[in-house]
Protein backbone atom coordinates (compact mmCIF):
# COMPACT_ATOMS: atom_id res chain seq x y z
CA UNK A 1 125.22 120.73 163.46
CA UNK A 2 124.61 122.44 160.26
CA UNK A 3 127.40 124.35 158.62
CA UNK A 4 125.11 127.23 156.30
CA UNK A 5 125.15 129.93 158.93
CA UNK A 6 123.19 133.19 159.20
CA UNK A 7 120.13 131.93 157.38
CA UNK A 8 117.80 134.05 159.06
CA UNK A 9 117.52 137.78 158.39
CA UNK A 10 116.78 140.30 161.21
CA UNK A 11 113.50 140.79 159.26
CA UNK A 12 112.16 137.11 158.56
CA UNK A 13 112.94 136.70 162.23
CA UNK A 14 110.66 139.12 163.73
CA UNK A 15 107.74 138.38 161.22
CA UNK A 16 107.83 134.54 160.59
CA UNK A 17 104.82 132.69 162.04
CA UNK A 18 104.56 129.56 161.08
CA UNK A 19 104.96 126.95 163.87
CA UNK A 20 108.06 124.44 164.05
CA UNK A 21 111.63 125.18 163.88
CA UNK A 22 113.24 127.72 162.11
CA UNK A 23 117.30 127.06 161.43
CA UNK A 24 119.44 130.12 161.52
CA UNK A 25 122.35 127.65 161.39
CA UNK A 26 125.27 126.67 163.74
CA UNK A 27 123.27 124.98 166.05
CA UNK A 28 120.43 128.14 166.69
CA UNK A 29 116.87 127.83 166.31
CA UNK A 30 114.20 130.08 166.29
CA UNK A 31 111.17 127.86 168.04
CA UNK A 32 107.43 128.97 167.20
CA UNK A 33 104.85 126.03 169.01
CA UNK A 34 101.24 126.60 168.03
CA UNK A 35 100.04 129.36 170.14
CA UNK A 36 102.55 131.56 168.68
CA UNK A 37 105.24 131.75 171.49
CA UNK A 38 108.39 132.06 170.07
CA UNK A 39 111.56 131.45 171.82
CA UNK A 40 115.11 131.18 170.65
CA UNK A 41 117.00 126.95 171.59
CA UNK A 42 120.67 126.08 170.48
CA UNK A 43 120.99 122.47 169.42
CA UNK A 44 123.97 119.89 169.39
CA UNK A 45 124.16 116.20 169.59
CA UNK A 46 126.77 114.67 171.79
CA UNK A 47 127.12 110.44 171.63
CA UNK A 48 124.11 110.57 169.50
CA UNK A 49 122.01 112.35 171.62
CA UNK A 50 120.54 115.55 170.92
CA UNK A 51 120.45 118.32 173.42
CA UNK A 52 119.04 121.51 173.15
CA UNK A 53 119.25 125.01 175.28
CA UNK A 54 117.02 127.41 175.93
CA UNK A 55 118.31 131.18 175.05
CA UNK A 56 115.30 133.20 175.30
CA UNK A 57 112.20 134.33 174.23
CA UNK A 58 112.19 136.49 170.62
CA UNK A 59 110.32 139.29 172.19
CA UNK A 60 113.37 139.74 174.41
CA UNK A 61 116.71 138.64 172.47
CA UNK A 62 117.43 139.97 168.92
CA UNK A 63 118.73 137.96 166.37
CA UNK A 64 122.25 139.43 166.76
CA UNK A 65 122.31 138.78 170.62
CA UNK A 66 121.11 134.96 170.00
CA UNK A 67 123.18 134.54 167.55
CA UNK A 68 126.51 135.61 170.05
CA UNK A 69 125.05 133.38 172.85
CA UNK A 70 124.87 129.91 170.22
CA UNK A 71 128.64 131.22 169.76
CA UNK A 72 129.44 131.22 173.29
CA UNK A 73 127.47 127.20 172.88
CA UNK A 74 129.72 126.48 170.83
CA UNK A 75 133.02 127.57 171.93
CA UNK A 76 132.01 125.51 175.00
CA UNK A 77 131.76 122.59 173.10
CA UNK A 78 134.53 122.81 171.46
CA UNK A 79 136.10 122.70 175.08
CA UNK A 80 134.27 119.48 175.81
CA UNK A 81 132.01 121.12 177.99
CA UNK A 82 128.07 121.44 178.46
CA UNK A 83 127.02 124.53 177.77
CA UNK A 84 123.78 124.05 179.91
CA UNK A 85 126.10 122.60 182.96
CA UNK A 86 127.98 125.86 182.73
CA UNK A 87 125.50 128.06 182.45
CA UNK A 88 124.03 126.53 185.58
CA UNK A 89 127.30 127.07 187.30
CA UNK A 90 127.53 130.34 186.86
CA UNK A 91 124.01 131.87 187.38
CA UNK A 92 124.48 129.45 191.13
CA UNK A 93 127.82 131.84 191.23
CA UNK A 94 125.92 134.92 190.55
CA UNK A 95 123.11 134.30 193.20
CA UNK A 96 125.04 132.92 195.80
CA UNK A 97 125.67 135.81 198.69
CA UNK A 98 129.46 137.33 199.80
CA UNK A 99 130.40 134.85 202.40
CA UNK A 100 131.61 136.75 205.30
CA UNK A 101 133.94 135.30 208.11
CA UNK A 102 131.50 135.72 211.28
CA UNK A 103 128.22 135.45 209.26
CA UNK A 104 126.97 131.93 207.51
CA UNK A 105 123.55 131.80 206.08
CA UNK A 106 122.05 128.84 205.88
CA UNK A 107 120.35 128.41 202.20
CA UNK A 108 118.49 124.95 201.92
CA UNK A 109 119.57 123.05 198.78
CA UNK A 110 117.59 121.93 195.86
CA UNK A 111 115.16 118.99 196.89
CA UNK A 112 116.03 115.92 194.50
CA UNK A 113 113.17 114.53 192.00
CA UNK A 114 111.81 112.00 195.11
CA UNK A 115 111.80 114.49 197.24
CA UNK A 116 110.01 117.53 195.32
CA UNK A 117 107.52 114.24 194.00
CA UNK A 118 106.71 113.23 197.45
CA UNK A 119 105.81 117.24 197.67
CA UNK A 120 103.57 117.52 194.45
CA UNK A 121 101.57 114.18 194.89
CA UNK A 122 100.95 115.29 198.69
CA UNK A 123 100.04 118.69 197.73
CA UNK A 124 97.27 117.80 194.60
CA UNK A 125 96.36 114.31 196.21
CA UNK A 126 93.16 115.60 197.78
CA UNK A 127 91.98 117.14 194.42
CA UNK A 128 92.65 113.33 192.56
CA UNK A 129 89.22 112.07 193.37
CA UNK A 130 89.90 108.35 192.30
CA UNK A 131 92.21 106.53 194.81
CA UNK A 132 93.67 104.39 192.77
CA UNK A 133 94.70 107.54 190.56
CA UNK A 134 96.73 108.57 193.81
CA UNK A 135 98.58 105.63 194.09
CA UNK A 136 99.38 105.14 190.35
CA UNK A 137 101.74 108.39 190.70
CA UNK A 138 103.13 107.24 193.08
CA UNK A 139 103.79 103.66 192.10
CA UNK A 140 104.81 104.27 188.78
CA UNK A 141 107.59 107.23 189.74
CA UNK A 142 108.83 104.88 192.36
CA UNK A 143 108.83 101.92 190.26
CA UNK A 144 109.91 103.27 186.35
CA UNK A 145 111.69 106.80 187.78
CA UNK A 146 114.00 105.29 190.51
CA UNK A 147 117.11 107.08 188.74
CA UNK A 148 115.56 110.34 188.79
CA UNK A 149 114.88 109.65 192.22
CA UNK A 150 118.07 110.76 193.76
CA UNK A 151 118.89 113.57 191.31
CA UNK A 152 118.86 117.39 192.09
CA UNK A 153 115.17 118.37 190.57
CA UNK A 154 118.03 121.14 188.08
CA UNK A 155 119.92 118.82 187.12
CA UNK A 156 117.48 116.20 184.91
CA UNK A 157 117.98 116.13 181.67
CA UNK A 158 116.21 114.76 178.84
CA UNK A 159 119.10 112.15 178.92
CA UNK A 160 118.29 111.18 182.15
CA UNK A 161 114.10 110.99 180.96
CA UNK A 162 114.90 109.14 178.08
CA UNK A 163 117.02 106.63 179.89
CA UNK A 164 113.43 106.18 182.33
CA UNK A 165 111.18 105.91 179.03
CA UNK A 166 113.09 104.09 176.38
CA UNK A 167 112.82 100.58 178.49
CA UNK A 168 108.63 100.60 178.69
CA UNK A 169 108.01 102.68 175.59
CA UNK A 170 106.94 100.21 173.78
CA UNK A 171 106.43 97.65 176.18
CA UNK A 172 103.65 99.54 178.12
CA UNK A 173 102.90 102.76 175.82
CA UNK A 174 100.36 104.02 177.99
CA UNK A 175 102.14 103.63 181.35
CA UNK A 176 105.22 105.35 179.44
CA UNK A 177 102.97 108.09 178.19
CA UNK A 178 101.14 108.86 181.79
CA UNK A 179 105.18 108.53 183.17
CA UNK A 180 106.66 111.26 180.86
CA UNK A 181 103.75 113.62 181.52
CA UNK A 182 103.64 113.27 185.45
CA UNK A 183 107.58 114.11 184.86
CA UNK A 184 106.63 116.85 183.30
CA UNK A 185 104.43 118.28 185.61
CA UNK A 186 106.93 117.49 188.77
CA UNK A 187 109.59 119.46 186.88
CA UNK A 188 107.06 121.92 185.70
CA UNK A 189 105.52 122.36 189.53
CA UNK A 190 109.78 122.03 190.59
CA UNK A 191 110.63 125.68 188.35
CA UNK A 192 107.79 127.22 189.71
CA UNK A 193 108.96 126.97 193.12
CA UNK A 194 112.22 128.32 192.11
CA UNK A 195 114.06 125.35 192.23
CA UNK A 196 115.53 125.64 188.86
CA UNK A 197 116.84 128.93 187.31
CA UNK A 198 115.54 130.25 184.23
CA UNK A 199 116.27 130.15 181.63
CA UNK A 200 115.37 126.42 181.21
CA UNK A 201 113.52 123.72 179.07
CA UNK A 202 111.72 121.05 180.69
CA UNK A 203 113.79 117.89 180.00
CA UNK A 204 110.30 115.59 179.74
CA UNK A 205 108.30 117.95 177.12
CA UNK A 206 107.43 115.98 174.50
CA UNK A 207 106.81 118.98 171.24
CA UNK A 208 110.04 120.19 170.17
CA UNK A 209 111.94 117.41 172.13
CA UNK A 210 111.66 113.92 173.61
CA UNK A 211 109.45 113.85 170.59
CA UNK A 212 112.94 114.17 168.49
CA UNK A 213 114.21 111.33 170.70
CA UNK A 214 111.89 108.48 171.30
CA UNK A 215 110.30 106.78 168.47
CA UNK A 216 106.35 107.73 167.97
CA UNK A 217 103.82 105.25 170.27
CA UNK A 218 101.83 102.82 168.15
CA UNK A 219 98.54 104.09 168.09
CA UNK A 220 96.14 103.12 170.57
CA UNK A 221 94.54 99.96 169.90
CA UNK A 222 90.71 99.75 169.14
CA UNK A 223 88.91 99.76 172.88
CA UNK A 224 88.46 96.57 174.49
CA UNK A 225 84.95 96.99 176.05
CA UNK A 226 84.45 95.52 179.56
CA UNK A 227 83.26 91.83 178.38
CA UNK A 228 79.41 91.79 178.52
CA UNK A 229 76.71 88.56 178.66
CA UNK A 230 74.37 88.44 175.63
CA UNK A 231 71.13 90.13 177.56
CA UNK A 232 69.23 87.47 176.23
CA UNK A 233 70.94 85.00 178.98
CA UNK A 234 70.34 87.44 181.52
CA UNK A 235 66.92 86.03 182.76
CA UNK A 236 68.08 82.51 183.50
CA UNK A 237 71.61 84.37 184.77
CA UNK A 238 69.53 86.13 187.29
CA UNK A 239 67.34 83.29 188.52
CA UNK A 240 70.70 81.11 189.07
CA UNK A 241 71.70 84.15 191.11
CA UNK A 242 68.70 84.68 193.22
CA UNK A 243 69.63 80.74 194.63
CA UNK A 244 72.66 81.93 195.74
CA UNK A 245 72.55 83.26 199.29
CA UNK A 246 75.70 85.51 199.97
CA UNK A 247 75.72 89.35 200.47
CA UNK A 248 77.92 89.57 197.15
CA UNK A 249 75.35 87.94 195.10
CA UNK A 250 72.34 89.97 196.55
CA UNK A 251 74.76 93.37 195.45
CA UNK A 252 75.50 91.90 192.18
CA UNK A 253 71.48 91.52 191.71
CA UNK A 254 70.60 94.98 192.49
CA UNK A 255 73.51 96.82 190.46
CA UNK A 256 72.09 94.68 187.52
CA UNK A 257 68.41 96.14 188.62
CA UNK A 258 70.05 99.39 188.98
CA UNK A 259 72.40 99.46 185.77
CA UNK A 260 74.57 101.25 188.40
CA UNK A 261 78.23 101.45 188.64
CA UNK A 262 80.30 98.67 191.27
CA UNK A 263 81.01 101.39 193.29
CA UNK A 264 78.29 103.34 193.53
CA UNK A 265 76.61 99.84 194.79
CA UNK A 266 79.24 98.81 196.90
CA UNK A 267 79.13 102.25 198.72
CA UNK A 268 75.35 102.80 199.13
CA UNK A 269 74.54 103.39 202.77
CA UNK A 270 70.81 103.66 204.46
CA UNK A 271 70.71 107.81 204.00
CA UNK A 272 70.56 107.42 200.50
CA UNK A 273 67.38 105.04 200.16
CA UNK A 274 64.11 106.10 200.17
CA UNK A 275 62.16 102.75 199.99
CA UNK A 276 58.71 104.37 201.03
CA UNK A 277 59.06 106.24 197.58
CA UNK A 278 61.64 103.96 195.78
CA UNK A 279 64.69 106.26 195.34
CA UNK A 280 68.12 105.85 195.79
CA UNK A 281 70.04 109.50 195.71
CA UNK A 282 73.90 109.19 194.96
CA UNK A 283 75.86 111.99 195.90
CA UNK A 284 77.59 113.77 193.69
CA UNK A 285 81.20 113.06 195.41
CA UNK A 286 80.77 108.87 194.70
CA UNK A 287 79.02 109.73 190.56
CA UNK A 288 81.72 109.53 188.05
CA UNK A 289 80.46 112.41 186.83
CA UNK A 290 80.40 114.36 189.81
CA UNK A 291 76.83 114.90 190.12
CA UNK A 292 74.22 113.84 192.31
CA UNK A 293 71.88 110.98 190.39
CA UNK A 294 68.71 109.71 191.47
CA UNK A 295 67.65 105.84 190.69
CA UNK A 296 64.10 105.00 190.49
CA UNK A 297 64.25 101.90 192.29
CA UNK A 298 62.28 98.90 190.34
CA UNK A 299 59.99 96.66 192.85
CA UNK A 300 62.47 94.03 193.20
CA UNK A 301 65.08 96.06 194.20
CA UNK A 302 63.07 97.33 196.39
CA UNK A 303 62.11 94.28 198.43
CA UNK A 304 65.74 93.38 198.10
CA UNK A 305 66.82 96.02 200.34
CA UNK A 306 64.12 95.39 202.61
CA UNK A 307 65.14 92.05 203.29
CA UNK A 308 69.10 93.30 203.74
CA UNK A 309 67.72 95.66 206.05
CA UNK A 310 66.38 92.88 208.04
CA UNK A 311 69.82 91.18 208.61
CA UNK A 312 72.08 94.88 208.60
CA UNK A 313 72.90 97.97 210.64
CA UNK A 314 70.68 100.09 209.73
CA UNK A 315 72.33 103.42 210.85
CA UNK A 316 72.50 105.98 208.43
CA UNK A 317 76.30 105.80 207.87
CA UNK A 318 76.56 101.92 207.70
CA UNK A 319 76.70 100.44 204.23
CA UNK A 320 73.98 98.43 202.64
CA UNK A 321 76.45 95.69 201.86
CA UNK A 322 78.83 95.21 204.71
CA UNK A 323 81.96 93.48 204.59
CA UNK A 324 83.56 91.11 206.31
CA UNK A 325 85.73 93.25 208.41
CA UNK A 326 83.43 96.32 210.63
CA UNK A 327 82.31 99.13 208.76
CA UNK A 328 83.65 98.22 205.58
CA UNK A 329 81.69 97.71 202.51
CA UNK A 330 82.45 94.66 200.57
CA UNK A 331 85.55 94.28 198.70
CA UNK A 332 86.13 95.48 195.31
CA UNK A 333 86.08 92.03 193.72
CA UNK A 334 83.84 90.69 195.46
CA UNK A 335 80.85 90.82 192.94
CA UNK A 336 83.53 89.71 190.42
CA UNK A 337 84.00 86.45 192.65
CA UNK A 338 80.36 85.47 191.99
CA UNK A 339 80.66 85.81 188.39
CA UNK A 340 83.80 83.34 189.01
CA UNK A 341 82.28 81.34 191.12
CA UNK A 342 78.99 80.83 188.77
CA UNK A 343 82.15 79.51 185.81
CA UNK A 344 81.06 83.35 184.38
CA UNK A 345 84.48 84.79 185.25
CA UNK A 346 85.18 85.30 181.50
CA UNK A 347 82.43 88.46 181.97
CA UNK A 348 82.63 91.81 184.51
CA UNK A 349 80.11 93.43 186.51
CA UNK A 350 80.47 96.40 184.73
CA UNK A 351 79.51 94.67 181.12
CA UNK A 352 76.03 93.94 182.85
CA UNK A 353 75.44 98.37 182.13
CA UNK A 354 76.16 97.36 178.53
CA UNK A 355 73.48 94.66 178.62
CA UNK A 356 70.97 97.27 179.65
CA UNK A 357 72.10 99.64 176.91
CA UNK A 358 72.12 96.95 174.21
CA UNK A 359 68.58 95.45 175.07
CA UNK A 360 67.29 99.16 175.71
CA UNK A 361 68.38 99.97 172.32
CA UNK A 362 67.91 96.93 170.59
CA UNK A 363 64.36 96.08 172.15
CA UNK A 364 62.50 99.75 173.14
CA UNK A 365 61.50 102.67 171.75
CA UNK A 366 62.80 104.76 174.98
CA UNK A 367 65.23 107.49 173.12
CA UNK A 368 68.93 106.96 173.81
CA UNK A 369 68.87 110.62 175.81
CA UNK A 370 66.68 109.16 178.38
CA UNK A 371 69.21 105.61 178.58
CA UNK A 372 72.07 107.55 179.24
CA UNK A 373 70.31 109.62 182.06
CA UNK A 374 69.72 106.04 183.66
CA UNK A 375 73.36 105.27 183.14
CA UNK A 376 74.42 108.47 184.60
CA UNK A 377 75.88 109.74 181.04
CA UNK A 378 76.54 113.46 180.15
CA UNK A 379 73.76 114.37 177.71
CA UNK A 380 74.90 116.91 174.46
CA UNK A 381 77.07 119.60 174.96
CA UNK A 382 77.37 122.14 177.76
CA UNK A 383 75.06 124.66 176.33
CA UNK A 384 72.41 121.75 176.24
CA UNK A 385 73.02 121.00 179.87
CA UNK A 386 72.77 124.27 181.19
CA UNK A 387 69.23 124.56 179.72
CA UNK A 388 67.79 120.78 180.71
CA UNK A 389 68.16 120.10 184.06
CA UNK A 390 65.67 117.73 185.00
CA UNK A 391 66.81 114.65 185.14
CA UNK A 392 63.62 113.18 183.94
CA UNK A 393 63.01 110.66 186.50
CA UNK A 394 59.21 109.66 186.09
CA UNK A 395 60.05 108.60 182.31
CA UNK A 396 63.33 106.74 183.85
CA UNK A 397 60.77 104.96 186.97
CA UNK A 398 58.78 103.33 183.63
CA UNK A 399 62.30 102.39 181.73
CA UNK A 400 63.86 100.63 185.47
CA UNK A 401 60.48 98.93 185.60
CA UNK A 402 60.67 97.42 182.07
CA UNK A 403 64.19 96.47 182.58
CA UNK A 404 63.07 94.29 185.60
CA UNK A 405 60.13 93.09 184.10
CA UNK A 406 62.73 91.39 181.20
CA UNK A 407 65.21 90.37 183.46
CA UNK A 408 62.53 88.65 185.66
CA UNK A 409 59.80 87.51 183.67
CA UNK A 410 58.09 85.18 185.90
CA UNK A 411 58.06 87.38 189.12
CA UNK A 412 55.32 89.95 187.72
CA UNK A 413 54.40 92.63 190.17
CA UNK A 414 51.27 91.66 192.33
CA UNK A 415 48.25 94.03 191.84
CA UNK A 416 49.23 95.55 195.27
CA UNK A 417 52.86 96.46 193.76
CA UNK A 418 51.06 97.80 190.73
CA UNK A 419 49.08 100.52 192.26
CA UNK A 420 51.51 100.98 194.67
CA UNK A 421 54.17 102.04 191.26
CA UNK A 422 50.83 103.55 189.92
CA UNK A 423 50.11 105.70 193.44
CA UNK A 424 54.30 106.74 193.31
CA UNK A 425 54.24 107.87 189.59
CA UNK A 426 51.11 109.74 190.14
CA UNK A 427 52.49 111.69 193.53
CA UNK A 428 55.32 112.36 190.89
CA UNK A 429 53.56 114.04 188.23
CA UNK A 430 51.39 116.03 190.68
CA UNK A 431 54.35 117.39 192.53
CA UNK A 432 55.89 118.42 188.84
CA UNK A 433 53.20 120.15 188.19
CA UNK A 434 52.30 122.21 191.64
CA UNK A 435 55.67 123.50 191.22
């Protein structure tokens, strides 16, 4: 704790602007982050660690005032005690009611951390769209968190965050990162339910404090893209695959047709095809991007899910791809397992989308606005969006065609299969224009 005190005057308090921290001395700090709030935090470190106390924000306590409460700080710790701990004990003295001999009112105590995170992840689960994003909160409180799990929600403090984060910081940087801030949030979500008393300082904020107690992350490494084939072996890939019989394999072939996302293929069910006109409509709710995307299905895809229609339950709910067990699609990995099977396991399904950008780029003239509408990519900026919303799926039904017609260069459409992509593109361009 510094000895200068009084640094501040009343005047350079009131007009200073400059974000960080601004030392008064004794322990009191006059806090500006970046949007300009501006809040007055005593300091101390006890057994190395530092500690810090929200006293209120500038707009409310003077200089003179903040400086009286830091005194108060540190008398306390001269005492041995925890200013924040006493604080706490007496604003719980202040609220509690007069207890009366006849009448005993029955006030529910504070939830602990598992408890109130139970409540959070239950209440914003729905709006977490990705399933596996569900259960990562809740694996990786229960798994990194368990000593927060038993404490009083107002009584965590950044000791007790620290203590979580210090063992995977740098083991697993991004786990630890995604842990603090889900902390955060709990804690965050735990104050505005009136759990905790103001004033108070979340004990897992990062600016201004865990930032002053855990060492910086090592920058993210460069991205590891999902491992792709060279799209010249993708021809003899996809004859080898066409030998091979299983539902898995027959997927595989038409998300490669497609360019589509696993899940997107996995998920398809009989409402969604089209196969008199050759579209596939995603809904929006299965897109990444939350939008509804139409694929222009190539010929070959197109007998392909003729013949699975031949050997499937065709109802409008059931999935193209079945799974073993009833009314399931197939699993997850189970397009993976042909790659494995096929001694290819060193590549993912999802590489096989940056095949078709590569050889799009590398090998066409199509421009890279109308590759990333087949990929189901945001195009420009929001602005852009709002004023292009076609999705410019004639030009995309010639770009899926080409695509097949490299992937499968000796299976060239019939003249049938021709005019019938001929008759389609034409009943396309009419409609565009009528309307």
């Amino acid at each position: 704790m510094s000895r200068a005190m009084h640094k501040l005057s009343a005047r350079r308090a009131e007009t200073i602007k400059a974000p960080g921290w601004h030392g008064d001395g004794g322990g009191l700090w006059l806090r500006i982050d970046n949007s300009g709030s501006r809040k007055w935090v005593f300091a101390w470190e006890r057994s190395k660690r530092r500690r810090e106390m929200g006293l209120g924000a500038a707009s409310e306590i003077t200089l003179a005032t903040a400086r009286e409460l830091a005194s108060e700080a540190r008398a306390l710790l001269a005492q041995g005690l925890d200013p924040i701990e006493e604080r706490r004990a007496k604003d719980l003295d202040r609220e509690a009611p007069a207890a009366t001999d006849d009448v005993v009112d029955d006030v529910p105590g504070v939830p602990t951390f598992g408890q109130f995170s139970d409540t959070y992840i239950d209440a914003h689960e729905d709006g977490w769209k990705n399933p596996k994003h569900r259960q990562q909160w809740r694996n990786t409180i229960k798994t990194h968190a368990k000593s927060l799990l038993n404490k009083p929600v107002d009584t965590i403090t950044s000791d007790d965050v620290v203590a979580v984060l210090r063992p995977i910081w740098r083991k697993v940087p991004e786990t630890a990162g995604r842990l603090r801030g889900r902390i955060e949030n709990i804690l965050d979500a735990a104050k505005a339910s009136k759990h905790i008393v103001s004033p108070w300082e979340n004990p897992a904020r990062w600016r201004g404090n865990l930032m002053h107690l855990l060492p910086r992350r090592p920058k993210k490494s460069q991205v590891k893209h999902h491992a792709a084939m060279p799209y010249d072996d993708l021809p003899d890939f996809m004859r080898q695959l066409q030998r091979r019989p299983a539902t898995a394999a027959r997927a595989l072939e038409l998300t490669i047709l497609c360019a589509t996302r696993t899940n997107e293929t996995l998920k398809m069910t009989w409402s969604e095809l089209d196969l008199e006109l050759a579209v596939w409509t995603v809904p929006g709710d299965r897109m990444k991007m939350g939008i509804e995307h139409r694929v222009p299905l190539p010929s070959k895809a197109v007998e392909l899910l003729k013949a699975q229609a031949k050997t499937s339950n065709q109802a409008p709910d059931a999935y193209v791809f079945q799974g073993q067990k009833p009314g399931k699609p197939l699993s997850q990995m189970a397009m993976t397992m042909v790659l494995r099977r096929m001694n290819l396991g060193h590549f993912t399904v999802h590489g096989m989308r940056s095949c078709f950008r590569d050889y799009m780029g590398d090998m066409t003239d199509h421009p890279e606005s109308l590759v990333e509408q087949a990929l189901a990519h945001q195009i420009g900026d929001e602005t852009t969006r709002a004023y292009r919303r076609g999705d410019a799926f004639i030009k995309r039904r010639s770009l899926m065609q080409e695509w097949q017609d490299f992937l499968l260069p000796a299976q060239k459409l019939n003249a049938r299969a021709k005019r019938n992509n001929a008759g389609r593109a034409d009943t396309e361009i009419a409609t565009l224009q009528a309307a």
